[in-house]
C-alpha atoms as a PDB file:
ATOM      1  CA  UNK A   1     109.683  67.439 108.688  1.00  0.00           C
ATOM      2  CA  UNK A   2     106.189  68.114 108.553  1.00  0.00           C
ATOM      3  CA  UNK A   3     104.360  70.464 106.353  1.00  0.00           C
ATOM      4  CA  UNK A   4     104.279  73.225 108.391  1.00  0.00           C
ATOM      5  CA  UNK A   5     107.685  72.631 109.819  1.00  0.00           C
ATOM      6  CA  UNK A   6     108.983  73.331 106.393  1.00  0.00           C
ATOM      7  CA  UNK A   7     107.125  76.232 106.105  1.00  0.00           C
ATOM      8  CA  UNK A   8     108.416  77.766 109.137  1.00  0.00           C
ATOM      9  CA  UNK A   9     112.023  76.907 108.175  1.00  0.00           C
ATOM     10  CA  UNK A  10     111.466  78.868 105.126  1.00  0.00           C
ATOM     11  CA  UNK A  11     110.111  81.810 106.723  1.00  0.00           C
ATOM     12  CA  UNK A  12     112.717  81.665 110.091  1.00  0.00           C
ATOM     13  CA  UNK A  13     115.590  81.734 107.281  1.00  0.00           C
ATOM     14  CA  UNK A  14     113.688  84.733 104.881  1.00  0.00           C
ATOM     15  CA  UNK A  15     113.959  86.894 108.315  1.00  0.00           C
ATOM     16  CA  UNK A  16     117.145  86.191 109.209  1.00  0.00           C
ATOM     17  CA  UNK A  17     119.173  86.790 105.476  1.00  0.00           C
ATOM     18  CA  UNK A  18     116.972  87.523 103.161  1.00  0.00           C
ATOM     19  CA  UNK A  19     114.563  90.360 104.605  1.00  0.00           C
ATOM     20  CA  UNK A  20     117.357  92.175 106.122  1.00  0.00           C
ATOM     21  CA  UNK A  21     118.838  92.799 102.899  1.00  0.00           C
ATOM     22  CA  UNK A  22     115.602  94.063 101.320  1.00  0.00           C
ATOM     23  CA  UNK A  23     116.670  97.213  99.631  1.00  0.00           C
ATOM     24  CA  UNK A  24     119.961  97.311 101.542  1.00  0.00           C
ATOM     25  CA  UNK A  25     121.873  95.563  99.236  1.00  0.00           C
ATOM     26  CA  UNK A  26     125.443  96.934  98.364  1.00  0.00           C
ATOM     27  CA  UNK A  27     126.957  96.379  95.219  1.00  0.00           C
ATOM     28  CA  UNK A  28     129.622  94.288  96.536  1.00  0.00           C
ATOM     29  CA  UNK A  29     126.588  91.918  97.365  1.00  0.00           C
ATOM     30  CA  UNK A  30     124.955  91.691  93.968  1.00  0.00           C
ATOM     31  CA  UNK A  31     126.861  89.563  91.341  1.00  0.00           C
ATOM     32  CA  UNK A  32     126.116  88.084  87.770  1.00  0.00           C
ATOM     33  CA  UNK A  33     125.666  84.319  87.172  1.00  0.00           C
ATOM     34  CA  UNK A  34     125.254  85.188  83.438  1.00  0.00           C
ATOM     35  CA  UNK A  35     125.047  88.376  81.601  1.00  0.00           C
ATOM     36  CA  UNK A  36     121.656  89.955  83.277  1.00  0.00           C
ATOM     37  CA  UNK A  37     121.219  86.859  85.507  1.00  0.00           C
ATOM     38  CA  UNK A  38     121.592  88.683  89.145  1.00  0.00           C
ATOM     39  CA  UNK A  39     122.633  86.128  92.600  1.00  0.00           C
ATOM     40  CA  UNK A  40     123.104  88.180  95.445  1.00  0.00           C
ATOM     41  CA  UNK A  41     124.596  87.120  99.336  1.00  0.00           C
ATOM     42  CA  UNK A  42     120.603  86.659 100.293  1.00  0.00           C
ATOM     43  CA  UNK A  43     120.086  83.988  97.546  1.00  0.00           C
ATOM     44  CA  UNK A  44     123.569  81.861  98.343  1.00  0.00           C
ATOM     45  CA  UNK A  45     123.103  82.233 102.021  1.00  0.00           C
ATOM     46  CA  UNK A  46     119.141  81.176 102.510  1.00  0.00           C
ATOM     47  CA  UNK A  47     120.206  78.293  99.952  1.00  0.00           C
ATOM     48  CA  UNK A  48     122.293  77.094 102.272  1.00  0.00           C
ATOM     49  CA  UNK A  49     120.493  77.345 105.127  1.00  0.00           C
ATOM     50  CA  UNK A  50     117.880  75.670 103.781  1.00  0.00           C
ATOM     51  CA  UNK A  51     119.687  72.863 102.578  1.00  0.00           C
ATOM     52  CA  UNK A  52     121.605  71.900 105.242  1.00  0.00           C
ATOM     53  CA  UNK A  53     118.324  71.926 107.533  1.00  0.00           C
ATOM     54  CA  UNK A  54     116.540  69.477 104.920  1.00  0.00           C
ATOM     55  CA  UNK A  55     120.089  67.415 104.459  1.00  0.00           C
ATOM     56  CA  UNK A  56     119.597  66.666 108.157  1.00  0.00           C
ATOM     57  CA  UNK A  57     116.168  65.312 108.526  1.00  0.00           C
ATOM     58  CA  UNK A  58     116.278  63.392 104.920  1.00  0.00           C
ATOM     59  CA  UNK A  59     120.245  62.684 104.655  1.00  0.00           C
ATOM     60  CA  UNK A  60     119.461  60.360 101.957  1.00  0.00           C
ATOM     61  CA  UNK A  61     117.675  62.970  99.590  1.00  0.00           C
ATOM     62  CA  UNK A  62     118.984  65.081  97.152  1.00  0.00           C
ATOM     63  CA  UNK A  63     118.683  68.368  97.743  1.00  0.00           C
ATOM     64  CA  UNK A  64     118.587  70.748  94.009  1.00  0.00           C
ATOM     65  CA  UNK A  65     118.987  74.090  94.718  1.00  0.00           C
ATOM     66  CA  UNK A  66     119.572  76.552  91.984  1.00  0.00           C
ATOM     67  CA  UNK A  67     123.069  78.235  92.999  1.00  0.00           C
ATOM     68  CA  UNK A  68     124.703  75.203  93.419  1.00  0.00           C
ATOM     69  CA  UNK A  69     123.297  74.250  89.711  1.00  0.00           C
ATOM     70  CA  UNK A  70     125.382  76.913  88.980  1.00  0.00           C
ATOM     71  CA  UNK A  71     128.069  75.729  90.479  1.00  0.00           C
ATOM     72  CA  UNK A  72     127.557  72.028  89.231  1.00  0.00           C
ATOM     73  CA  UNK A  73     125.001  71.413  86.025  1.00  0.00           C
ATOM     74  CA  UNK A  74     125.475  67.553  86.824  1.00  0.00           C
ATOM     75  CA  UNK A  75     122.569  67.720  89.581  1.00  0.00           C
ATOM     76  CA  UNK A  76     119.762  68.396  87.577  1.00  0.00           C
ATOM     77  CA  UNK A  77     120.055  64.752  85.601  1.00  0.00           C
ATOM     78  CA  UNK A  78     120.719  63.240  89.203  1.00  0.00           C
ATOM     79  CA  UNK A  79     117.578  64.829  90.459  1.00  0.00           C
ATOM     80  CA  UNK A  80     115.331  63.355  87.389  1.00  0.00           C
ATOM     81  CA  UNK A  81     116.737  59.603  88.723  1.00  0.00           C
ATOM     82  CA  UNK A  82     116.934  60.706  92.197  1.00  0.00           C
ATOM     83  CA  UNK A  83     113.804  58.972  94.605  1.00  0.00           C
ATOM     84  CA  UNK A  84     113.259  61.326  96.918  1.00  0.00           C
ATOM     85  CA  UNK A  85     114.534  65.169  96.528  1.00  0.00           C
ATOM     86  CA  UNK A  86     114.346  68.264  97.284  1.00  0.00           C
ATOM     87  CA  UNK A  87     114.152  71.270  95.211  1.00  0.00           C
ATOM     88  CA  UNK A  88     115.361  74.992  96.582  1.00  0.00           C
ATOM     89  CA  UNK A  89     114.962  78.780  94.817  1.00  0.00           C
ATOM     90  CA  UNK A  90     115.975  80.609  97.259  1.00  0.00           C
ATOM     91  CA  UNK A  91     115.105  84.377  96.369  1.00  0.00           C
ATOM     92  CA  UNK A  92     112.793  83.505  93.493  1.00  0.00           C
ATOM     93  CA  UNK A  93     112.568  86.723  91.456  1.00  0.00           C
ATOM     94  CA  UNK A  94     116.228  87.996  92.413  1.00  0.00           C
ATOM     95  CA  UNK A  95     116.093  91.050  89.768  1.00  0.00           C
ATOM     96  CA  UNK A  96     112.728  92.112  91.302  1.00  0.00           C
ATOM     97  CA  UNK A  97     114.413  91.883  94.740  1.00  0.00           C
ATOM     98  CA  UNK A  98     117.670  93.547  93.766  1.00  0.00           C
ATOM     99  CA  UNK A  99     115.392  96.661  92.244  1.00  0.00           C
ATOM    100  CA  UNK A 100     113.514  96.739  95.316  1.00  0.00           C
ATOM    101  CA  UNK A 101     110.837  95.033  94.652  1.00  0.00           C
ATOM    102  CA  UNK A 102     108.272  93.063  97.591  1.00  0.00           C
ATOM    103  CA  UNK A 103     107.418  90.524  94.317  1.00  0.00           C
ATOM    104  CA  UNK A 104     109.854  87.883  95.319  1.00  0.00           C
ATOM    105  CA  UNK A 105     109.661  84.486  96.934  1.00  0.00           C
ATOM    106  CA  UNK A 106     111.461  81.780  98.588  1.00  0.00           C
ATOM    107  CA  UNK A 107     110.321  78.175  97.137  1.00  0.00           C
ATOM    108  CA  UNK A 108     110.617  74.647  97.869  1.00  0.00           C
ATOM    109  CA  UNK A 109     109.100  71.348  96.686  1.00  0.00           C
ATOM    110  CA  UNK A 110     109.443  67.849  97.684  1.00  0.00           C
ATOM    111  CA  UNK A 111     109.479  65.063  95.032  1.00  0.00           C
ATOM    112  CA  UNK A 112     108.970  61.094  95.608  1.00  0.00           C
ATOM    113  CA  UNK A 113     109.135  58.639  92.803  1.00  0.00           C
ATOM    114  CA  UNK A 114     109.149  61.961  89.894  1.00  0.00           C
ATOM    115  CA  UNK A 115     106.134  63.340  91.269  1.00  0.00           C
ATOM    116  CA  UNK A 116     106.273  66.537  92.898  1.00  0.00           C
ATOM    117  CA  UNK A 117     103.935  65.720  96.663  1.00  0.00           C
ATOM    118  CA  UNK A 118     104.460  68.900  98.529  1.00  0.00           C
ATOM    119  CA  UNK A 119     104.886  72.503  97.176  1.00  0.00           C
ATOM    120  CA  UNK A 120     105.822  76.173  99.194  1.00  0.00           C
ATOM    121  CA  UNK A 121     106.240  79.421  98.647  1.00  0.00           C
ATOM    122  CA  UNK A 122     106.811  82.554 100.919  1.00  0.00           C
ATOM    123  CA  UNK A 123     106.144  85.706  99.860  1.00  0.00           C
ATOM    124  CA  UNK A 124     108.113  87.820 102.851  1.00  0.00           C
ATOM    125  CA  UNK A 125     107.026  91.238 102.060  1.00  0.00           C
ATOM    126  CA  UNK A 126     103.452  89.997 100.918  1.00  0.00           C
ATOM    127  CA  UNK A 127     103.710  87.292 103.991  1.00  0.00           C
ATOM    128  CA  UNK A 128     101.816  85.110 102.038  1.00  0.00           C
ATOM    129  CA  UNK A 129     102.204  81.573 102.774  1.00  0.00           C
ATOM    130  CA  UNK A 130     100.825  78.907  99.841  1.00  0.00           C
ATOM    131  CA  UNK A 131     101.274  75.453 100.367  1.00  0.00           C
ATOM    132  CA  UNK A 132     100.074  72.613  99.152  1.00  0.00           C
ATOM    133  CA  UNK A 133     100.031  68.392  99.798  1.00  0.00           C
ATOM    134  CA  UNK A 134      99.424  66.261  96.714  1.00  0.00           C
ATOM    135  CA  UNK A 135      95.779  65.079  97.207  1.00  0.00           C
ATOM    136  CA  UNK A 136      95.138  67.179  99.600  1.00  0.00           C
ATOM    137  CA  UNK A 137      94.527  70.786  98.458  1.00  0.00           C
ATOM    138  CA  UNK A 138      96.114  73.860  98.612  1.00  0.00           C
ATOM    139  CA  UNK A 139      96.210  76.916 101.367  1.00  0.00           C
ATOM    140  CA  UNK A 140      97.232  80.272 101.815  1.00  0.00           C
ATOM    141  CA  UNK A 141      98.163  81.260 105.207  1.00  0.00           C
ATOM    142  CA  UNK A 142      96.243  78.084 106.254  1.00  0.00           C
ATOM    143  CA  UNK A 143      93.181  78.340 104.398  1.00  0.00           C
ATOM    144  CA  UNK A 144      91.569  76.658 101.343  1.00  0.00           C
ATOM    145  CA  UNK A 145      92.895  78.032  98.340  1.00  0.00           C
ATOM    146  CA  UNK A 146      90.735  77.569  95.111  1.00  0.00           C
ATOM    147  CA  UNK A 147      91.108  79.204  91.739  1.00  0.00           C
ATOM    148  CA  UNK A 148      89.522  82.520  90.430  1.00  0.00           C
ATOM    149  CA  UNK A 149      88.568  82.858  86.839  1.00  0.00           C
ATOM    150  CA  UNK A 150      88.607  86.244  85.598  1.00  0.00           C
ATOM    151  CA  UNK A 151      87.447  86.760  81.739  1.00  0.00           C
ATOM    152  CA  UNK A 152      88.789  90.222  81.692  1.00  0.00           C
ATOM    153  CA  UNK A 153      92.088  89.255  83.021  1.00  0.00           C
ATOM    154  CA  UNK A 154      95.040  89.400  80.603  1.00  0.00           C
ATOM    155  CA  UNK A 155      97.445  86.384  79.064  1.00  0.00           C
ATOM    156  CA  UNK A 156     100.662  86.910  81.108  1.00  0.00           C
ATOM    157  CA  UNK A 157     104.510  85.335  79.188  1.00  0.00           C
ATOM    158  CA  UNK A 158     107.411  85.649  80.928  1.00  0.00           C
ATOM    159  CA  UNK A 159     109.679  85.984  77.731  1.00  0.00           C
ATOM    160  CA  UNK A 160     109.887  89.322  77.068  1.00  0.00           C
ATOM    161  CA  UNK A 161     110.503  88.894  73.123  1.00  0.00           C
ATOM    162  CA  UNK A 162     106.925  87.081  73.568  1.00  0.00           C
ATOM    163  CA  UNK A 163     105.250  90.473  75.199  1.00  0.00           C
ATOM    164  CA  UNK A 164     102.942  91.692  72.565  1.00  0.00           C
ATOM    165  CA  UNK A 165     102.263  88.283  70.535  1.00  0.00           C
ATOM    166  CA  UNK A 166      98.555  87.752  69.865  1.00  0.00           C
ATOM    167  CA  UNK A 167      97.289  84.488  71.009  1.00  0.00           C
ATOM    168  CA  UNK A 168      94.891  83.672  68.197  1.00  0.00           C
ATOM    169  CA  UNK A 169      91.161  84.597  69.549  1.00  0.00           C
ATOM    170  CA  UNK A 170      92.098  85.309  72.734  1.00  0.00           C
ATOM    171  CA  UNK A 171      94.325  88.484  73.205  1.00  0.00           C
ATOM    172  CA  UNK A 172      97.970  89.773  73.721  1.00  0.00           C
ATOM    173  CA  UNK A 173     100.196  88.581  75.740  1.00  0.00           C
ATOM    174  CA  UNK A 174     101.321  90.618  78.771  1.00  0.00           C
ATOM    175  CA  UNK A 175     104.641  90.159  80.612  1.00  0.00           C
ATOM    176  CA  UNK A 176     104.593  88.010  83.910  1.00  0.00           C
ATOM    177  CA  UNK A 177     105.479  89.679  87.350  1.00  0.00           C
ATOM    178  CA  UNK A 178     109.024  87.982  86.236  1.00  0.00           C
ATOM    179  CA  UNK A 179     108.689  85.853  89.634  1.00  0.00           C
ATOM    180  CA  UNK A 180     107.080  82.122  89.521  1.00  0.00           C
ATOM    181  CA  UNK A 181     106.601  82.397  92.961  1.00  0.00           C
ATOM    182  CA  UNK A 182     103.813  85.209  92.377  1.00  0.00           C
ATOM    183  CA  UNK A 183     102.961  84.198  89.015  1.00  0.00           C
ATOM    184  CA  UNK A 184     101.287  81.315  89.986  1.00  0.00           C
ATOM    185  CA  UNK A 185      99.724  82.808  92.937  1.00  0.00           C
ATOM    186  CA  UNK A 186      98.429  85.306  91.111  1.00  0.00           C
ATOM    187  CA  UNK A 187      97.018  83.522  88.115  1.00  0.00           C
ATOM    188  CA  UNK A 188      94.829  81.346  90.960  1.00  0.00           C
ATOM    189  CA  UNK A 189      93.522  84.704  92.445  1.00  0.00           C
ATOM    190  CA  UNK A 190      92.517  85.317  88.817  1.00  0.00           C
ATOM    191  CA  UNK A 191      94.719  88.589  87.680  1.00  0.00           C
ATOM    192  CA  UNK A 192      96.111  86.470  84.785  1.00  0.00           C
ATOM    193  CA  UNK A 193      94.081  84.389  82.288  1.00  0.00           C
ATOM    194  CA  UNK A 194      97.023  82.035  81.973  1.00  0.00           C
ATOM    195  CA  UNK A 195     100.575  82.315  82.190  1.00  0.00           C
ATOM    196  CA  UNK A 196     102.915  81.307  78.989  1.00  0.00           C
ATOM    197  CA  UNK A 197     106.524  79.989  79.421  1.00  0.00           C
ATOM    198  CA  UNK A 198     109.209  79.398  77.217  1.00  0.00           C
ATOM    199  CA  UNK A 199     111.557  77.547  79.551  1.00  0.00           C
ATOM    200  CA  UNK A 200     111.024  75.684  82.522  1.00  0.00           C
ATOM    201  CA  UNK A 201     113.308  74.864  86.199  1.00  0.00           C
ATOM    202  CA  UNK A 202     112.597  72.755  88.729  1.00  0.00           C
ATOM    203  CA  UNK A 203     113.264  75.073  91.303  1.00  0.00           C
ATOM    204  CA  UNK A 204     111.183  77.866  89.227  1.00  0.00           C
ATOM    205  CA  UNK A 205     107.555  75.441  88.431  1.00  0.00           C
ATOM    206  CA  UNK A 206     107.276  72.765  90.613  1.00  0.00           C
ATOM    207  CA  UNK A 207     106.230  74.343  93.518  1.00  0.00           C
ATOM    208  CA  UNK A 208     103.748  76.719  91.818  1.00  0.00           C
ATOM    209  CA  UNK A 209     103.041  74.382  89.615  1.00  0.00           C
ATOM    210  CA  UNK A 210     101.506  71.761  92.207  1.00  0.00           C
ATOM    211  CA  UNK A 211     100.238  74.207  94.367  1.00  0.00           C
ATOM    212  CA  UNK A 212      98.084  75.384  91.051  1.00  0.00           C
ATOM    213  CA  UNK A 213      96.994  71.948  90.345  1.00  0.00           C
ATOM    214  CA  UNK A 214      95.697  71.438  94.055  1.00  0.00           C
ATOM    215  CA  UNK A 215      93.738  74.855  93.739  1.00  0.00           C
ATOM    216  CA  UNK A 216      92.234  73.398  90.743  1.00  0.00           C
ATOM    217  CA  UNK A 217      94.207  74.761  88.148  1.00  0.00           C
ATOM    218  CA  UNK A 218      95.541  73.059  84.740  1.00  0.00           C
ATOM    219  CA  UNK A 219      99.399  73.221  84.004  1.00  0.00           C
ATOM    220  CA  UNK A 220     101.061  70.953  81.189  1.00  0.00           C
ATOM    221  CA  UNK A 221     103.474  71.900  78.098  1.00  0.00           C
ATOM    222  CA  UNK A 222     102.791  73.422  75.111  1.00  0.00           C
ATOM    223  CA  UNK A 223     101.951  70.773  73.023  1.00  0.00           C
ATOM    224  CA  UNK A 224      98.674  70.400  75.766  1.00  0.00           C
ATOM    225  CA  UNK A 225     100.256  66.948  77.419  1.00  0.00           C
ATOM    226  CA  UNK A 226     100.574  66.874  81.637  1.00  0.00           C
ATOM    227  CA  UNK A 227     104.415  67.916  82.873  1.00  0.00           C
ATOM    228  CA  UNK A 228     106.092  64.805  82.896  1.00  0.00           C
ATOM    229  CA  UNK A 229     109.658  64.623  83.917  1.00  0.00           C
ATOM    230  CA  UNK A 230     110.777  66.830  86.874  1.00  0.00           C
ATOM    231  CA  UNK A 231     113.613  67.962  85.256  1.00  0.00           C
ATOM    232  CA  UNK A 232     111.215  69.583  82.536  1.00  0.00           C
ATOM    233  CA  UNK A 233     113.299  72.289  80.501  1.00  0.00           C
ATOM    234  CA  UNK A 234     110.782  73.044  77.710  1.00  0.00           C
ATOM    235  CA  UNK A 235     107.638  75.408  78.025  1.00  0.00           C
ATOM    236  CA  UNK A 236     104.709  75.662  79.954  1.00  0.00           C
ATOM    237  CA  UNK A 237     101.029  76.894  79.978  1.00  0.00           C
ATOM    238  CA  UNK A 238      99.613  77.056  83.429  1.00  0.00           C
ATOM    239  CA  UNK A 239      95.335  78.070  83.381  1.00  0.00           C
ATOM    240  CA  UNK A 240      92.898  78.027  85.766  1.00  0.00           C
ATOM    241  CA  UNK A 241      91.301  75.063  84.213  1.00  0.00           C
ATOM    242  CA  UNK A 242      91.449  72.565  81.315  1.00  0.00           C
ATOM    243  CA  UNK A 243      89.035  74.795  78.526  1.00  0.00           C
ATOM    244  CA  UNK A 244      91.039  77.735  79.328  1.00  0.00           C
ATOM    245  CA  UNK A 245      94.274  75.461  78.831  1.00  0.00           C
ATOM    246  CA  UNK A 246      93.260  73.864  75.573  1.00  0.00           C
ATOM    247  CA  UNK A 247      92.510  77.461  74.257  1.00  0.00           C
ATOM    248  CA  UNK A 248      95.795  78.594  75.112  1.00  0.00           C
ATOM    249  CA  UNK A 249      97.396  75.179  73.490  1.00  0.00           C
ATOM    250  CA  UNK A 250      95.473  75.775  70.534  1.00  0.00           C
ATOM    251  CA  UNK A 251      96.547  79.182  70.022  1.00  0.00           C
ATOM    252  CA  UNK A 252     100.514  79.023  70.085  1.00  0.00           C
ATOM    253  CA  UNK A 253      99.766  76.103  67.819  1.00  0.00           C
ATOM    254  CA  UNK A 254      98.096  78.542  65.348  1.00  0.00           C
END
C-alpha cells in the first residue's frame, strides 16, 4: 500500500467505528484493560479493521496492535525480531475519547529492518492528517511540516506524579494532552518546549516519534542516546531540536 493509501484506510475506518461513537458511547461499550486503563468497542473494532486490511497486502508482516498485546504480551518480543511490521493504536488517547474529548488519534507505523520508515496519525475531530516517509519529510494534510520553537512554551510529562517537577534551569513540568498522537503534533507546532516520558510503546512513539524527527525534531531516551530498539519500554524526551534536547537530558540528570 502506498503512503496515502494507508492514510485513507485509517481515515475510511475512523468514520465508519470510531467517529460514530464519539460521545455516544454506552457503558456497556467502555471496559477496563487494567484498573483506569479504558478499551472501548471503537478501539477493538478499528484494530481489527485495520489489521486485517494491512495482513492482506503484507501477509508476511507482523502486524502489533495494542489490544491484541493485551490479549497476548508474546508479540511485542516477536515484533523487536520481526523484519517487516506493522504497528496499530487504534483510538490513541482512549480516556480523552471516552470523556468526550476531540484530542484522540488513530496511529500506525511501518518498520523494516528495526527502523521505523513510515509514520501516521489521524486526528478525526481535528482532521489532521501527519505523515511522514523516512528521508523524506513530514506533512500535514499534504504539506511540509517543519518544527516551531516557542521559548515561552511550557515542558509537557505525561506522568502525572511528574506534573509539577522543576527541570533544573528550565521550568516546571506541565502534563501532556495524555494522547501521543497530539503530543507530538503539538510539540512541532511549538505549544510544548519538549515532551517528558516515563514509559514508552510502540504503538504510542513510533509514529510521532518519526514523524518529529522528519519535521526536524530531536527524540532519544533519557540518558540523551537515539531510540534504539523498537520495542523501547523505557523513557523518552522528544524536543524540537538537539540544544533543546541536551537541556532537557541534562536536567532530569540533575
Amino acid at each position: 500500500m502506498d503512503t496515502e493509501a494507508v492514510l485513507k484506510l485509517l481515515q475510511d475506518v475512523a468514520a465508519e467505528v470510531i467517529t460514530p461513537r464519539f460521545r455516544t458511547l454506552s457503558d456497556d461499550q467502555v471496559s477496563e484493560k487494567n484498573p483506569g486503563d479504558l478499551v472501548t468497542v471503537a478501539d477493538h473494532e478499528s484494530e481489527a479493521l485495520i489489521t486485517a486490511a494491512l495482513q492482506q497486502v503484507y501477509p508476511d508482516a507482523l502486524v502489533l496492535g495494542e489490544e491484541a498485546v493485551a490479549a497476548d504480551s508474546g508479540l511485542v518480543g516477536r515484533f523487536a525480531a520481526a523484519e517487516h511490521a506493522f504497528t496499530v493504536d487504534p483510538v490513541d488517547g482512549t480516556k480523552n475519547f471516552v470523556n468526550g474529548s476531540p484530542d484522540h488519534a488513530v496511529m500506525v507505523a511501518e518498520v523494516r529492518g528495526g527502523v521505523t520508515t513510515r509514520g501516521w496519525i489521524w486526528q478525526p475531530q481535528h482532521e489532521a492528517a501527519y505523515v511522514a516517509e523516512k528521508g523524506a519529510g513530514a506533512t500535514l494534510n499534504g504539506a511540509p511540516l517543519r518544527v516551531t520553537r516557542d521559548a515561552d512554551a511550557p515542558y509537557r510529562t505525561a506522568r502525572r506524579s511528574w506534573v509539577g517537577r522543576e527541570l533544573d534551569g528550565l521550568g516546571t513540568l506541565e502534563l501532556t494532552w495524555a494522547c501521543c498522537g497530539v503530543d507530538y503534533p503539538r510539540l512541532i507546532a511549538g505549544e510544548a518546549s519538549a515532551l517528558v516520558y516515563s514509559r514508552s510503546m510502540p504503538w504510542d512513539h513510533l509514529p510521532g516519534a518519526l514523524i518529529l524527527a522528519e519535521a526536524g525534531g530531536t527524540i532519544g531516551d533519557h540518558a540523551g542516546a537515539p531510540l534504539g530498539s523498537p520495542e523501547l519500554g523505557g523513557g523518552i524526551v522528544a524536543a524540537p531540536d538537539a540544544d533543546t534536547f541536551a537541556d532537557v537530558v541534562r536536567a532530569l540528570s540533575a
